[in-house]
C-alpha atoms as a PDB file:
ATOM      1  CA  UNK A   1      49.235-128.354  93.047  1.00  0.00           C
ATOM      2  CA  UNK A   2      48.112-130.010  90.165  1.00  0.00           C
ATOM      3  CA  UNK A   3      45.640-128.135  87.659  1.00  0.00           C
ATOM      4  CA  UNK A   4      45.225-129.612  83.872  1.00  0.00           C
ATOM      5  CA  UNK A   5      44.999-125.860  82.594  1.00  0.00           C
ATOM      6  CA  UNK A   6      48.778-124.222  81.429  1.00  0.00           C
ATOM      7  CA  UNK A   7      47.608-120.882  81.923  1.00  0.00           C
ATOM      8  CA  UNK A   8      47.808-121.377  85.343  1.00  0.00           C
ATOM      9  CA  UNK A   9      50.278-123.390  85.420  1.00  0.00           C
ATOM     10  CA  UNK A  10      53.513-122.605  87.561  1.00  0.00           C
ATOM     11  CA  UNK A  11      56.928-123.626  88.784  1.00  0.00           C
ATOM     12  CA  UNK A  12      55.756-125.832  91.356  1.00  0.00           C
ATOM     13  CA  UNK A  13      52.797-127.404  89.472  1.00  0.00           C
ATOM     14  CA  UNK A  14      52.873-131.197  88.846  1.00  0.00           C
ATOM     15  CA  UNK A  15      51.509-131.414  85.352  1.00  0.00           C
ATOM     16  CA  UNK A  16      48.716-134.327  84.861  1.00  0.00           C
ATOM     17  CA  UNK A  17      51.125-136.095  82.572  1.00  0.00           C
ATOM     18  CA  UNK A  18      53.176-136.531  85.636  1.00  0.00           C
ATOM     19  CA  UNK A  19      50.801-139.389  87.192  1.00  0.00           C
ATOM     20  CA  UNK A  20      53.857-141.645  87.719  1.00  0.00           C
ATOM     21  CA  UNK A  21      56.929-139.300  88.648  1.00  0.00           C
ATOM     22  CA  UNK A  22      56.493-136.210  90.978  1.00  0.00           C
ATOM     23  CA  UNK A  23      57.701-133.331  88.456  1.00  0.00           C
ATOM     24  CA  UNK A  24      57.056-129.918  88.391  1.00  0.00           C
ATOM     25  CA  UNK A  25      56.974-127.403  85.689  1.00  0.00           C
ATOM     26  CA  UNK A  26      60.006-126.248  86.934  1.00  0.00           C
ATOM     27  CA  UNK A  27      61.606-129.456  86.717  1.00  0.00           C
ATOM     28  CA  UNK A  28      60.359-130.352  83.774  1.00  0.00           C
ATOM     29  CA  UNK A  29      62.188-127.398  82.097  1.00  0.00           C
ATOM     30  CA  UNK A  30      65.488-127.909  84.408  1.00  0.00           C
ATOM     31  CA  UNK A  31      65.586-131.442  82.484  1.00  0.00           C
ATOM     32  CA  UNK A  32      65.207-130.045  79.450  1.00  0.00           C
ATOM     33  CA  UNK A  33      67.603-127.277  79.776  1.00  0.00           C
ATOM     34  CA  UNK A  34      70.740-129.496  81.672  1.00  0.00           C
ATOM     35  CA  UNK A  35      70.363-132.573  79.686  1.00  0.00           C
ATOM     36  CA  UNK A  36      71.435-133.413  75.590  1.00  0.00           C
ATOM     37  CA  UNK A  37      70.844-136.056  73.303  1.00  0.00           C
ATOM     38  CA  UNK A  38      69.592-139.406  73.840  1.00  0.00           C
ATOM     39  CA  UNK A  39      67.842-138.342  77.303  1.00  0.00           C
ATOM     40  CA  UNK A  40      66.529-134.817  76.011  1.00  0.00           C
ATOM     41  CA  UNK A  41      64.941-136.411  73.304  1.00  0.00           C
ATOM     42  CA  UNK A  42      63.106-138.695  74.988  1.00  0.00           C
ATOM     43  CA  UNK A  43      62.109-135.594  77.363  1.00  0.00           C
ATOM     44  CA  UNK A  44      60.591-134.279  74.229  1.00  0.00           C
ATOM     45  CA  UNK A  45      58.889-137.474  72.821  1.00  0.00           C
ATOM     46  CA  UNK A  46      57.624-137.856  76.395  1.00  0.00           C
ATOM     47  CA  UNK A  47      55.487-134.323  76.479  1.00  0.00           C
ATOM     48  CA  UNK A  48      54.823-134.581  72.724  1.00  0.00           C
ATOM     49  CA  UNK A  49      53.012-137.571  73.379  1.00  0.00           C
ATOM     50  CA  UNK A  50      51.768-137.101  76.534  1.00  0.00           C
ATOM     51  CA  UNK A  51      50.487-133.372  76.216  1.00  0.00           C
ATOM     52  CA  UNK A  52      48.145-132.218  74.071  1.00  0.00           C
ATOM     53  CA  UNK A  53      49.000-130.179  70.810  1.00  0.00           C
ATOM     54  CA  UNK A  54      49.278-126.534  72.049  1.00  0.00           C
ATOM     55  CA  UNK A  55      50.131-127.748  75.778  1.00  0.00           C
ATOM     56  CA  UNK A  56      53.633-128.573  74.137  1.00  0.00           C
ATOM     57  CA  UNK A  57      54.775-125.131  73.601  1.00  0.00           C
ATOM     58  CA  UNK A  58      54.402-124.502  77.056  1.00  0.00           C
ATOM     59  CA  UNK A  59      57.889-126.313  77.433  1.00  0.00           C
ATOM     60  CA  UNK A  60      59.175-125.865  73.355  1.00  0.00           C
ATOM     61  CA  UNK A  61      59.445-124.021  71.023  1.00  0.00           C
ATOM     62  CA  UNK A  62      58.480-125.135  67.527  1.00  0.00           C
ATOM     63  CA  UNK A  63      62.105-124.326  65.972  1.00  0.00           C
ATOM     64  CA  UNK A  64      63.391-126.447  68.730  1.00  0.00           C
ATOM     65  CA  UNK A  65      61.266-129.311  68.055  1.00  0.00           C
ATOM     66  CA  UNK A  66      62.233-129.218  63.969  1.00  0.00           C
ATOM     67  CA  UNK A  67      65.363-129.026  64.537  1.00  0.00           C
ATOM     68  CA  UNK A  68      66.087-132.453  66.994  1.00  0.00           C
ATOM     69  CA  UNK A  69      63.004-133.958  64.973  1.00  0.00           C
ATOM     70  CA  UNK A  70      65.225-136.590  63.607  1.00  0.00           C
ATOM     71  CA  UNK A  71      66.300-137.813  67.039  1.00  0.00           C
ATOM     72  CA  UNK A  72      63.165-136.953  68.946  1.00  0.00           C
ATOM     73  CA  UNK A  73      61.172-138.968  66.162  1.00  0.00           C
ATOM     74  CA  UNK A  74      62.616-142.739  67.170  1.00  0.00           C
ATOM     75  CA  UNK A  75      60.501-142.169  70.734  1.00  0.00           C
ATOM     76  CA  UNK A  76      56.740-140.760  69.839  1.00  0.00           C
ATOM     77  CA  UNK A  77      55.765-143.930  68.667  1.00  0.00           C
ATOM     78  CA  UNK A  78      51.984-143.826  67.304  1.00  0.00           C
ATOM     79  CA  UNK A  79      52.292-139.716  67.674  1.00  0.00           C
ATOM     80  CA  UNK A  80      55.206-139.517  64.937  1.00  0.00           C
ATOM     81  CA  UNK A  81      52.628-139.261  62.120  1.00  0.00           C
ATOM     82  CA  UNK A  82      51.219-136.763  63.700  1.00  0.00           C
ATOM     83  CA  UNK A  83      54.091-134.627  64.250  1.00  0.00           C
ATOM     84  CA  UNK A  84      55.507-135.631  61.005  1.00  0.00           C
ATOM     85  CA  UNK A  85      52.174-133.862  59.436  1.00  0.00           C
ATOM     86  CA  UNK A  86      52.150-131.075  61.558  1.00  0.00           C
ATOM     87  CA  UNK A  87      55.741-130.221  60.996  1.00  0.00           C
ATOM     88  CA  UNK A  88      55.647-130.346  56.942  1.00  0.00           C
ATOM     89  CA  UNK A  89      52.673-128.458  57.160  1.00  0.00           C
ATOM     90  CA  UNK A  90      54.124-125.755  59.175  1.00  0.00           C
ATOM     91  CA  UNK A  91      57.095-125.281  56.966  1.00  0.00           C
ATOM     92  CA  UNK A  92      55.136-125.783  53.937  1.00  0.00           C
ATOM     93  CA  UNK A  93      52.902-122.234  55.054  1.00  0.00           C
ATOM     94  CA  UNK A  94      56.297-120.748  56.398  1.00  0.00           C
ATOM     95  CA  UNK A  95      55.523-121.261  59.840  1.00  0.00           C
ATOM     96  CA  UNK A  96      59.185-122.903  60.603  1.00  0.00           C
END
């Protein structure tokens, strides 16, 4: 099932940013929760680029995200600004 809507999104849903690998939400989050470093970053880049804005909390948490910025950051290429901004901003108005 694939559906570009996360509110109906579930375990076995292949999100839209999946067009050229075959996971589901569930594996998605399996990936995310078995792997470190190097490869979970890259995980993270992946949906912040891929995703849009809010669609990424459906997989992380803000906290999470500031807190591997610094290694997540090498892999969003053209999106870094983006999440540098919304970041600062966010801890500027005590959001993080």
């Amino acid at each position: 099932m694939t559906t570009n809507v996360t509110h109906e999104w579930m375990d076995d849903t292949v999100p839209y940013i999946c067009w050229d690998r075959q996971w589901t939400v569930a594996d998605i989050r399996q990936r995310l929760a078995s792997t470190e470093g190097v490869e979970r970053h890259r995980i993270m880049a992946w949906l912040m680029r891929e995703l849009k804005t809010p669609e990424v909390w459906f997989f992380l948490k803000p906290t999470e995200v500031q807190r591997e910025f610094d290694g997540i950051s090498r892999w969003l290429g053209p999106a870094r600004p983006l999440w540098t901004y919304l970041l600062r901003i966010w801890h500027e108005l005590g959001k993080l």
